[in-house]
C-alpha atoms as a PDB file:
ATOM      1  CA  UNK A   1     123.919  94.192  66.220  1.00  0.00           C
ATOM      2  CA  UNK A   2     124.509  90.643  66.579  1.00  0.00           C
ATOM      3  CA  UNK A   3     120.874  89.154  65.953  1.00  0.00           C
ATOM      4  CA  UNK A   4     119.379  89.108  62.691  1.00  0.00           C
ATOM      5  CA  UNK A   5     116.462  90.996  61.946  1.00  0.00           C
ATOM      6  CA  UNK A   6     113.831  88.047  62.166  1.00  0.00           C
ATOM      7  CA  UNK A   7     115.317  86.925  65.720  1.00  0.00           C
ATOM      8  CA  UNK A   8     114.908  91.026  67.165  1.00  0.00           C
ATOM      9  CA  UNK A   9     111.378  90.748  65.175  1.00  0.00           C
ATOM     10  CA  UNK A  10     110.347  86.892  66.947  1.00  0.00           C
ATOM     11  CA  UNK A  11     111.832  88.421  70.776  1.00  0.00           C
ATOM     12  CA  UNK A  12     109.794  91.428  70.744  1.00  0.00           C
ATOM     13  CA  UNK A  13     107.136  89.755  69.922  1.00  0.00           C
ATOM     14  CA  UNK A  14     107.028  87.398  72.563  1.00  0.00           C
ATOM     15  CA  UNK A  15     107.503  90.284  75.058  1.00  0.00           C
ATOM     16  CA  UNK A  16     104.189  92.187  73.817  1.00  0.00           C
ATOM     17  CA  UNK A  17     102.520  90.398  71.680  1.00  0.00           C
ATOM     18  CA  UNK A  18     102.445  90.382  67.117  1.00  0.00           C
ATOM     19  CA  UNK A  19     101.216  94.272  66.736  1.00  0.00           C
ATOM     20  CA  UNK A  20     102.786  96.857  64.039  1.00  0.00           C
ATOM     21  CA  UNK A  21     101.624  99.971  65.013  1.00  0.00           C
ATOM     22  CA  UNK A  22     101.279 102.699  62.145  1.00  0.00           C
ATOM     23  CA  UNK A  23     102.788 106.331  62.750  1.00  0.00           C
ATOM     24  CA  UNK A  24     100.688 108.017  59.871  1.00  0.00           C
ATOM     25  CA  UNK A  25     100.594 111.610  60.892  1.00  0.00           C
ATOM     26  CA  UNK A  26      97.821 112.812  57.867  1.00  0.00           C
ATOM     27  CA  UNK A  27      96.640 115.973  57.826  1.00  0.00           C
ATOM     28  CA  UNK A  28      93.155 114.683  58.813  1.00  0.00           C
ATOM     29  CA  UNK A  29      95.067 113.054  61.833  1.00  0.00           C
ATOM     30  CA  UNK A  30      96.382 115.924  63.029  1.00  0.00           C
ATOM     31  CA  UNK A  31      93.199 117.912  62.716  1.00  0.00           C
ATOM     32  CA  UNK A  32      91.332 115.420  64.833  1.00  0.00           C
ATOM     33  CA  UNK A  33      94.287 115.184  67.341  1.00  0.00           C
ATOM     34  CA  UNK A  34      94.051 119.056  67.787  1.00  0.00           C
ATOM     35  CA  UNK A  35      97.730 119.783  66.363  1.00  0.00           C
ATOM     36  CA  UNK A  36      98.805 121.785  63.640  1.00  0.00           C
ATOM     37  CA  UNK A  37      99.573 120.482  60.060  1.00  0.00           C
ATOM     38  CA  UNK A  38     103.437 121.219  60.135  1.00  0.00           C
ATOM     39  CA  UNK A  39     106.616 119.591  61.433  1.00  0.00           C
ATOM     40  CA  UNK A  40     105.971 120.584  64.765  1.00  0.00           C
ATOM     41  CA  UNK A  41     102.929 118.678  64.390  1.00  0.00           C
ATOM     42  CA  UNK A  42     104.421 115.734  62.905  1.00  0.00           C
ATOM     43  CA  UNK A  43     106.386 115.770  65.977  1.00  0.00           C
ATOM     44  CA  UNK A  44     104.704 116.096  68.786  1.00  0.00           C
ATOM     45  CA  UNK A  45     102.111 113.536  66.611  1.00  0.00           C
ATOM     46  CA  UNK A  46     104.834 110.890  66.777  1.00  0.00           C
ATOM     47  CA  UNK A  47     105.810 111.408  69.894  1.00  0.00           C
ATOM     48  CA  UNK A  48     103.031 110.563  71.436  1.00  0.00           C
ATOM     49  CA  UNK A  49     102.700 107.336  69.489  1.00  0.00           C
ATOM     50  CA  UNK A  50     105.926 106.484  70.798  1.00  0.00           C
ATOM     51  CA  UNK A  51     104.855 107.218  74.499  1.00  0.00           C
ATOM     52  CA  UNK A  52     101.664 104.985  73.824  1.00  0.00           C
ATOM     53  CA  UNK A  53     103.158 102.172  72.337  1.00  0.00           C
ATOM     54  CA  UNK A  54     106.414 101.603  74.060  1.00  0.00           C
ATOM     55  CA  UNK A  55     106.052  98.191  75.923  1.00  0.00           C
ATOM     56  CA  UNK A  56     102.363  97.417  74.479  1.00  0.00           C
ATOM     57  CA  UNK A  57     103.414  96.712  71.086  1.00  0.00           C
ATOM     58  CA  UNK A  58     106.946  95.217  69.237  1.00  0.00           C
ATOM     59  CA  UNK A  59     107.147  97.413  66.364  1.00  0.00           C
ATOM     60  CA  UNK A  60     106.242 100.641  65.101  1.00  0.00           C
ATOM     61  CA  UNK A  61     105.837 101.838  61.084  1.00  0.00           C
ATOM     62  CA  UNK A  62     106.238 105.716  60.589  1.00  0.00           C
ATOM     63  CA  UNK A  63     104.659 106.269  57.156  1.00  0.00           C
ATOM     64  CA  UNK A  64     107.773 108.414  55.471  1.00  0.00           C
ATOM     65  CA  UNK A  65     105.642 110.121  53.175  1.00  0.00           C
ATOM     66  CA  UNK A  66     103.413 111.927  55.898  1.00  0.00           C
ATOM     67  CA  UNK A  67     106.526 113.463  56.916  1.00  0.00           C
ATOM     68  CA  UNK A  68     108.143 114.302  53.843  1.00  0.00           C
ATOM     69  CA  UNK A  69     105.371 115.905  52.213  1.00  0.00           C
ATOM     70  CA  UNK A  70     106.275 119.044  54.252  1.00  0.00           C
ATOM     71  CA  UNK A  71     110.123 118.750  53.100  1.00  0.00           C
ATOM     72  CA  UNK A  72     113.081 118.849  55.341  1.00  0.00           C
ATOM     73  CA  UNK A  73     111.607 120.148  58.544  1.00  0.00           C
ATOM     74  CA  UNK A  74     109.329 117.351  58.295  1.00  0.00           C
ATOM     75  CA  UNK A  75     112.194 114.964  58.331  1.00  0.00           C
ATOM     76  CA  UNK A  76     113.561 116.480  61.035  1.00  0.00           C
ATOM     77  CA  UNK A  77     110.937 115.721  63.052  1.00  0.00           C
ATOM     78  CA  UNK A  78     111.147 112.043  61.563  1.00  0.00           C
ATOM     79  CA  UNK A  79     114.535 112.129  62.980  1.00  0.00           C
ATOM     80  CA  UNK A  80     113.251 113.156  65.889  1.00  0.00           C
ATOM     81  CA  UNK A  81     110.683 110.253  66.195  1.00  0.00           C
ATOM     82  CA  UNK A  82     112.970 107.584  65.182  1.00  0.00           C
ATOM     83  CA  UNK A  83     115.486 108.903  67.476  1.00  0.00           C
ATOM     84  CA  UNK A  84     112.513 108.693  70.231  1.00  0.00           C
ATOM     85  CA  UNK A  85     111.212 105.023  68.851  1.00  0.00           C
ATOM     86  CA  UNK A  86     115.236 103.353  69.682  1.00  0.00           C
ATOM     87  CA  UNK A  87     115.338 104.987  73.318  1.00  0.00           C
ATOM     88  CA  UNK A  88     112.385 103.345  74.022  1.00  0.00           C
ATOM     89  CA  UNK A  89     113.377  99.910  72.807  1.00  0.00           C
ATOM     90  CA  UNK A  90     110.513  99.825  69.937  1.00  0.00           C
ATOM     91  CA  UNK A  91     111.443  98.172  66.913  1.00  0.00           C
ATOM     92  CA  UNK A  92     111.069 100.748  64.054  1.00  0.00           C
ATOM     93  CA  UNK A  93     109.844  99.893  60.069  1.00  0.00           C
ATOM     94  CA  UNK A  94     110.706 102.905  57.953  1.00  0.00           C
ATOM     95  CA  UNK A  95     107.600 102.344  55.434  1.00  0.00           C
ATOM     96  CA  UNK A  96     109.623 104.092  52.640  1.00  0.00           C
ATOM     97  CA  UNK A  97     108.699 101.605  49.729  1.00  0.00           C
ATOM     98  CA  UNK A  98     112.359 102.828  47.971  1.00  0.00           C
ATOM     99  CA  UNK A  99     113.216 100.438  44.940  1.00  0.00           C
ATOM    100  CA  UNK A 100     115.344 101.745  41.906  1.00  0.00           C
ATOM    101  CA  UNK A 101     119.096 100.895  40.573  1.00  0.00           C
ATOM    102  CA  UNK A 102     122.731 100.928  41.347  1.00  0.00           C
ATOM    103  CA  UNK A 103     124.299 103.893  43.131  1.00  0.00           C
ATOM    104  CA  UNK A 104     120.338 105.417  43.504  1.00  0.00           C
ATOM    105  CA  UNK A 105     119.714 102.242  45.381  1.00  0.00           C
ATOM    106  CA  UNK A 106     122.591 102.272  47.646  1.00  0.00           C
ATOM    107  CA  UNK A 107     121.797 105.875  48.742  1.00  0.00           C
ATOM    108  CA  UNK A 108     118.715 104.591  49.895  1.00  0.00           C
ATOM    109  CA  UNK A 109     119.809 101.990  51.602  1.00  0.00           C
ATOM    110  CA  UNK A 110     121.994 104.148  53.698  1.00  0.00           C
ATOM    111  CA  UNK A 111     119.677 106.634  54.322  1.00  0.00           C
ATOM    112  CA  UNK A 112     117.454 104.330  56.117  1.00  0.00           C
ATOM    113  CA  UNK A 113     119.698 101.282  57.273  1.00  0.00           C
ATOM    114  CA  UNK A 114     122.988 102.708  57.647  1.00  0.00           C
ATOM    115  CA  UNK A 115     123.954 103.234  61.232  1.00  0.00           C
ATOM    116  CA  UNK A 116     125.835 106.612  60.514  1.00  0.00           C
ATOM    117  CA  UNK A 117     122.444 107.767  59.163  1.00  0.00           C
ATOM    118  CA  UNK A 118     119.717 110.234  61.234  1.00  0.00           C
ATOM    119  CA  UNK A 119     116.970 108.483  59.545  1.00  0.00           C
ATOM    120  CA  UNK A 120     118.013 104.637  60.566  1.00  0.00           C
ATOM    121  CA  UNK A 121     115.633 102.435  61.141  1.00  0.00           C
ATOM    122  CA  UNK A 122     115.632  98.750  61.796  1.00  0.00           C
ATOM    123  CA  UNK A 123     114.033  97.906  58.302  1.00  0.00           C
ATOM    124  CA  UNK A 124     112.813  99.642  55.757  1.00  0.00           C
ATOM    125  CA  UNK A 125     110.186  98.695  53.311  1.00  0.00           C
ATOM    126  CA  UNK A 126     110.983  98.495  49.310  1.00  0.00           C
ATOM    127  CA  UNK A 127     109.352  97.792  46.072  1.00  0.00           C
ATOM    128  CA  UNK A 128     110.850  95.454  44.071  1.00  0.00           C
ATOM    129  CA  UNK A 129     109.350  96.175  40.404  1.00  0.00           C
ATOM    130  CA  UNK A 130     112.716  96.956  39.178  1.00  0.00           C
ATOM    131  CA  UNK A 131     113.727  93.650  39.942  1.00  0.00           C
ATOM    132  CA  UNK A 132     114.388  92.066  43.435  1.00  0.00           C
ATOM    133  CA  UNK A 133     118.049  91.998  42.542  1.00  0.00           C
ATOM    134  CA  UNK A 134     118.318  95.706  42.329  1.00  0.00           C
ATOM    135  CA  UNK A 135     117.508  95.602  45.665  1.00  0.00           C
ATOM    136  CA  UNK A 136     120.662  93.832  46.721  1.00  0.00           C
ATOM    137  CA  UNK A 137     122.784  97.044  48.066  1.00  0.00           C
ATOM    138  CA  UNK A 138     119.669  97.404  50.764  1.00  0.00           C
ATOM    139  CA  UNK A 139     120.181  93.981  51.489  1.00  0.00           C
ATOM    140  CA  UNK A 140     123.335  93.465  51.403  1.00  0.00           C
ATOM    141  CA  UNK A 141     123.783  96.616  54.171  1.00  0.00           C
ATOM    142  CA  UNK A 142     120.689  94.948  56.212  1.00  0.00           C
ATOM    143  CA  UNK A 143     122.473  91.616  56.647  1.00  0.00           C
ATOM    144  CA  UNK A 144     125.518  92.832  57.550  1.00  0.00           C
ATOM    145  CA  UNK A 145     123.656  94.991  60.062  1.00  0.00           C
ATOM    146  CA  UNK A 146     121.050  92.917  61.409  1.00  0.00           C
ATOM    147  CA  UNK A 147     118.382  95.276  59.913  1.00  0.00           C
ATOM    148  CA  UNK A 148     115.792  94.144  57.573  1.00  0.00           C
ATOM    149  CA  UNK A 149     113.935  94.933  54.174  1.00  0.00           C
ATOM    150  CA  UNK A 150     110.546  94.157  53.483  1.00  0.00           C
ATOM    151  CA  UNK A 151     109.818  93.771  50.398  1.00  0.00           C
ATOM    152  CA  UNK A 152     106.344  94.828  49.072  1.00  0.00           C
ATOM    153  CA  UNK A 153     105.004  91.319  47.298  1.00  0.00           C
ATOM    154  CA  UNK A 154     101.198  90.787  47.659  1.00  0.00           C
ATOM    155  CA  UNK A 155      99.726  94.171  48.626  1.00  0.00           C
ATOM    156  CA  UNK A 156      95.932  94.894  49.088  1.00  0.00           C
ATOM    157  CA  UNK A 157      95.407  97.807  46.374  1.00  0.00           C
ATOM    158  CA  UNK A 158      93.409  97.111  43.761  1.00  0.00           C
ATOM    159  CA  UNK A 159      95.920  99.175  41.387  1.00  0.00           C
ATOM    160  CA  UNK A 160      98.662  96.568  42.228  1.00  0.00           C
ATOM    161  CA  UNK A 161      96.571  93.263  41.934  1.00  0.00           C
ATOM    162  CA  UNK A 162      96.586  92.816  38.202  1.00  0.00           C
ATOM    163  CA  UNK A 163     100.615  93.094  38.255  1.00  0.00           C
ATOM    164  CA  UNK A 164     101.455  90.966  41.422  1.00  0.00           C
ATOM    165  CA  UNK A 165      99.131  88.008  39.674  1.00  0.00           C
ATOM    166  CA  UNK A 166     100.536  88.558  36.543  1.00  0.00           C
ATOM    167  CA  UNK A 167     102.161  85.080  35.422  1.00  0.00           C
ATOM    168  CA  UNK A 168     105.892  84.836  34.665  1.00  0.00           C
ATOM    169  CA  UNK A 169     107.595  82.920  32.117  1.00  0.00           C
ATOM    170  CA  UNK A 170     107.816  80.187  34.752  1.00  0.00           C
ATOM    171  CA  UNK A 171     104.065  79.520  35.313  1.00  0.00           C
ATOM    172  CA  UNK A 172     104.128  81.291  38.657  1.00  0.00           C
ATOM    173  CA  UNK A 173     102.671  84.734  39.706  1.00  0.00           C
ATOM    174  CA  UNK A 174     104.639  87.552  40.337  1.00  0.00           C
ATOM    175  CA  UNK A 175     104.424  87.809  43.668  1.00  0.00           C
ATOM    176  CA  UNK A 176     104.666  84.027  44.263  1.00  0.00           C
ATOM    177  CA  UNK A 177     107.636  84.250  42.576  1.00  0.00           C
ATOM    178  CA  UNK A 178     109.110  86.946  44.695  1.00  0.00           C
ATOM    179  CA  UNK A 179     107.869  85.035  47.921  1.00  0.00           C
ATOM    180  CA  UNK A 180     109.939  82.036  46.659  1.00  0.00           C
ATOM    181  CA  UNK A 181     113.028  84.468  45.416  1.00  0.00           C
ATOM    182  CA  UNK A 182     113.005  85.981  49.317  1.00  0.00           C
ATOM    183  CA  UNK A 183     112.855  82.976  50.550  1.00  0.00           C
ATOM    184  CA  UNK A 184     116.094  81.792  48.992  1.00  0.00           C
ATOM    185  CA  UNK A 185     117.898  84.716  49.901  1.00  0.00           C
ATOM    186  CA  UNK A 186     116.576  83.941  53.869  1.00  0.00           C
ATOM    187  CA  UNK A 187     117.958  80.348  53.374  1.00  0.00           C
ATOM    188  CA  UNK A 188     121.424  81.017  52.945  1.00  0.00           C
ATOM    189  CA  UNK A 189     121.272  82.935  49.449  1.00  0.00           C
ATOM    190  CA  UNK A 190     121.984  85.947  52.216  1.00  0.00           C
ATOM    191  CA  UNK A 191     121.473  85.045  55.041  1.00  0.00           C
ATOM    192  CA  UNK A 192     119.829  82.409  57.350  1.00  0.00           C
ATOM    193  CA  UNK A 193     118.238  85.068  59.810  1.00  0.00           C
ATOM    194  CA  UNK A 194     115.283  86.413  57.949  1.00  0.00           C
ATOM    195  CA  UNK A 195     116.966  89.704  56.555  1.00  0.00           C
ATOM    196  CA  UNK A 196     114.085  89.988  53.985  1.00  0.00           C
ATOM    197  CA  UNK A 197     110.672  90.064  54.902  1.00  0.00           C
ATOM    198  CA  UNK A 198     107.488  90.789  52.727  1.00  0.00           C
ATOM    199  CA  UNK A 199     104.316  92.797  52.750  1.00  0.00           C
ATOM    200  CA  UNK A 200     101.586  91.139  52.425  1.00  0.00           C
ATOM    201  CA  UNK A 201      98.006  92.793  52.837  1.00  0.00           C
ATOM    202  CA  UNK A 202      95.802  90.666  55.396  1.00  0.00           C
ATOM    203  CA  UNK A 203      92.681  91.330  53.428  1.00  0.00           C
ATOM    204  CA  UNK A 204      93.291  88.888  50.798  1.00  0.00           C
ATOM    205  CA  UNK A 205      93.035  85.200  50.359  1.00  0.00           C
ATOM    206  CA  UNK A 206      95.977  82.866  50.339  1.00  0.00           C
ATOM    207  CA  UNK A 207      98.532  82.414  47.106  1.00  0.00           C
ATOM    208  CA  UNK A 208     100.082  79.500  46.137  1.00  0.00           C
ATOM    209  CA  UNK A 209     103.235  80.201  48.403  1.00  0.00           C
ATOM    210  CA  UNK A 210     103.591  78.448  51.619  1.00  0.00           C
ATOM    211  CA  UNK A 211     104.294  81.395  53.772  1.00  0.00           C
ATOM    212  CA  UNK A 212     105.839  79.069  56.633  1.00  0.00           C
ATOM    213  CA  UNK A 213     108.799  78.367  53.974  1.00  0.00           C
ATOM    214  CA  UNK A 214     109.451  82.315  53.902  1.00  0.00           C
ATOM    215  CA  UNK A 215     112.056  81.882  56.564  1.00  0.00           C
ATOM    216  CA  UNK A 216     111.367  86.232  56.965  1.00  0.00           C
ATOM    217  CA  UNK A 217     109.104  88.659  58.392  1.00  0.00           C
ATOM    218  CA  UNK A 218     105.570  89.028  57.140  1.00  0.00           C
ATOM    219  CA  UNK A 219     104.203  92.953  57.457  1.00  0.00           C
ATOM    220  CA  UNK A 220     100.386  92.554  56.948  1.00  0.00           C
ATOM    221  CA  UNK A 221      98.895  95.745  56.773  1.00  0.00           C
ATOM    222  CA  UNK A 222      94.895  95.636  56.892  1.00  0.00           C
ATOM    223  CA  UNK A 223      93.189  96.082  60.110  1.00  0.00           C
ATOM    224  CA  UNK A 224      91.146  98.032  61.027  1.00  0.00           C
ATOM    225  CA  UNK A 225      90.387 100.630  58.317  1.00  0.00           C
ATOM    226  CA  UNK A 226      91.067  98.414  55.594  1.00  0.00           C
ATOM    227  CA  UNK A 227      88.704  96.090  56.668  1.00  0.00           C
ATOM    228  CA  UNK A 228      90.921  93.200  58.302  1.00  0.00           C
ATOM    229  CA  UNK A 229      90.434  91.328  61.777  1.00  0.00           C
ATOM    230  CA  UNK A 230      92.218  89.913  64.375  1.00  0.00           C
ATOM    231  CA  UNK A 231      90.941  86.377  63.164  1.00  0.00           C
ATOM    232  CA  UNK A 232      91.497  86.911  59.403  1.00  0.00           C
ATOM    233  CA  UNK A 233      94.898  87.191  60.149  1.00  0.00           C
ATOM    234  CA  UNK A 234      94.732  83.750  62.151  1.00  0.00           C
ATOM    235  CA  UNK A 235      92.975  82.506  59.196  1.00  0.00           C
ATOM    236  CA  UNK A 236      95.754  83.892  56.928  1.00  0.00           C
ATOM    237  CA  UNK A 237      98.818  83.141  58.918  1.00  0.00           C
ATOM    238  CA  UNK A 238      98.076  80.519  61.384  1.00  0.00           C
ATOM    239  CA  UNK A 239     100.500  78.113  59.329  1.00  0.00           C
ATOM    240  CA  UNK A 240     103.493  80.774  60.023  1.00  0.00           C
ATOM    241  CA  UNK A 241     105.700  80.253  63.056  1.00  0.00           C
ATOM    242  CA  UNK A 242     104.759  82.510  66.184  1.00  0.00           C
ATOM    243  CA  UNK A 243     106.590  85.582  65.950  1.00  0.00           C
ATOM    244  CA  UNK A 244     107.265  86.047  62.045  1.00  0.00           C
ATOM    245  CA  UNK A 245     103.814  88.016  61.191  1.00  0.00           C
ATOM    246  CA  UNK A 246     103.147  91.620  61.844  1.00  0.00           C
ATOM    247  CA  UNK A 247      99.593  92.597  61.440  1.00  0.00           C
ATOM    248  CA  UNK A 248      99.858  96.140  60.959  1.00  0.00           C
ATOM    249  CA  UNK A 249      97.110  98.588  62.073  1.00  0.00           C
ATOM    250  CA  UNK A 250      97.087 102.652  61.663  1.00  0.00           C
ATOM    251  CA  UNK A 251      94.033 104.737  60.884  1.00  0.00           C
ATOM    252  CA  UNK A 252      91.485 102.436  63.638  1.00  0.00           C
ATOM    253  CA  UNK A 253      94.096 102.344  66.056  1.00  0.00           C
ATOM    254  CA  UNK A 254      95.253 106.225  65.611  1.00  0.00           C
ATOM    255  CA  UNK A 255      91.775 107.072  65.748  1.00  0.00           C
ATOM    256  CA  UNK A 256      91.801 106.580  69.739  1.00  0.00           C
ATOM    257  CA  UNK A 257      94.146 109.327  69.877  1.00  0.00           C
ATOM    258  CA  UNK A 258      95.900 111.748  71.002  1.00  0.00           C
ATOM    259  CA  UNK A 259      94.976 110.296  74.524  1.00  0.00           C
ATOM    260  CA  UNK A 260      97.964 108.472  75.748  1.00  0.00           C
ATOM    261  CA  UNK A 261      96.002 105.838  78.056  1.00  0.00           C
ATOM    262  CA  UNK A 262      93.494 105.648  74.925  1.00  0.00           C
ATOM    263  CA  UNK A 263      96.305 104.703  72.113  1.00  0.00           C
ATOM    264  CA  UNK A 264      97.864 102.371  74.761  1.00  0.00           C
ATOM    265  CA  UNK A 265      94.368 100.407  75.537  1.00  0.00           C
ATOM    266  CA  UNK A 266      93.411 100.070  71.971  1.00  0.00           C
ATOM    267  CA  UNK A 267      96.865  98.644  70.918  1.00  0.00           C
ATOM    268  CA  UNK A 268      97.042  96.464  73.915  1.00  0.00           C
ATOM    269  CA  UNK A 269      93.612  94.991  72.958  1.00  0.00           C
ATOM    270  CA  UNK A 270      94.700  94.495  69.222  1.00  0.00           C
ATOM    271  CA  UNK A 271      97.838  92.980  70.244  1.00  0.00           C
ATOM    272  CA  UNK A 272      96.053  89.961  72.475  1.00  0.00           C
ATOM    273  CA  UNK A 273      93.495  89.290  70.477  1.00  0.00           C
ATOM    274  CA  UNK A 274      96.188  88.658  67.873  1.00  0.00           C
ATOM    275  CA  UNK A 275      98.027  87.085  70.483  1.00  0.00           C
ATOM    276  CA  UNK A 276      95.426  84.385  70.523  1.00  0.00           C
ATOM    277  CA  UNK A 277      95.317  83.639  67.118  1.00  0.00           C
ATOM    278  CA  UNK A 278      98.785  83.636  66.299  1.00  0.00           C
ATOM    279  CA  UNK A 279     100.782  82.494  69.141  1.00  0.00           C
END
């Protein structure tokens, strides 16, 4: 690829409109949709997200775990899905949430960024509580790829708010530290096209961080289920150059399924009304 990650990210947008569409095949998901709770499942589940949102929406977020819970048939069919997702010229967010060190770290990175790999994606989501620099061989193999990682900074959980607020020995919180650390990897610490991104929940109130100086992608899970609107994310994110946020929705909007012209309706909706508010 010769674009960078953010570029792909700021194009699609501007063809559709600033949706992330979750693929989160639960076993209550399946139930409703009338399939069965095994790989086959999983596929045809995906699948059909993929028919829905191909041209409505820019990106697309299988949830890994939903598929690896039923082992490696289950990641077949996430092969399968991905596979699906690139034909149709979606943009596709592994939401893996991988962080450890060294070699562990590497095979990570190649299982979801390398281009050799059945399971690549165009960015993968990581944790960074081992350190953003263990992180490096995912972004190192990102850059030189034009994929992304996005890194998992100011999340909506209450379980995760007392560490991300936490303050570090240089007066700033955790996660506004790591907004300002992925920031000067996107201005020229690694690269200068937004290979690192962050996820940021669109539930919660502003940090200290100017999120226009990210110079990345912003994944904002939230709406819908969570709780999150079309204009809270204008309220959040209006400062942030059109094309760099990803409002993420996947239980409300999944909910419309497994009708094709349903899923395709509801994520066309979402996607203008966002449209409005962010550019």
């Amino acid at each position: 690829m010769t674009k960078g990650f953010a570029t792909r990210v700021a194009e699609a947008v501007a063809a559709t409109g600033p949706l992330c569409a979750g693929i989160d095949p639960s076993s209550e998901l399946l139930t409703a949709w009338g399939l069965p709770d095994t790989a086959v499942g999983l596929r045809s589940f995906g699948l059909i997200c993929v028919e829905a949102f191909a041209g409505v929406v820019p990106v697309v977020k299988p949830q890994v775990a939903f598929f690896e819970r039923l082992g490696a048939a289950g990641l077949g069919a996430l092969e399968d899905v991905l596979a699906a997702a690139r034909e149709a010229g979606l943009i596709c967010i592994a939401d893996a949430k991988r962080g450890d060190i060294g070699s562990t770290m590497d095979a990570y990175a190649s299982a979801w960024l390398d281009p050799s790999s059945p399971l690549v994606a165009d960015a993968m989501t990581a944790a960074p509580y081992l350190g953003l620099g263990a992180l490096q061989p995912a972004l190192d193999l990102a850059a030189a790829g034009g994929r992304g990682v996005i890194v998992v900074t100011r999340s909506s959980n209450p379980e995760g708010r007392g560490l991300q607020t936490a303050t570090t020995a240089s007066g700033a919180s955790v996660e506004d530290q790591l907004l300002a650390d992925i920031a000067a990897l996107n201005h020229g610490g690694l690269s200068t096209d937004g290979t690192v991104g962050a996820v940021i929940g669109a539930t919660l109130e502003p940090s200290a961080f100017d999120l226009a100086d990210l110079g990345g992608v912003v994944l904002a899970p939230g709406l819908g289920a969570q709780g999150a609107t079309a204009a809270d994310a204008g309220r959040l994110f209006g400062g942030c150059a059109p094309g760099t946020v990803l409002p993420s929705s996947s239980r409300a909007l999944l909910s419309r399924g497994p009708d094709v012209d349903a899923l395709r309706a509801a994520a066309n909706e979402e996607c203008e009304a966002l449209r409005r508010v962010l550019g």
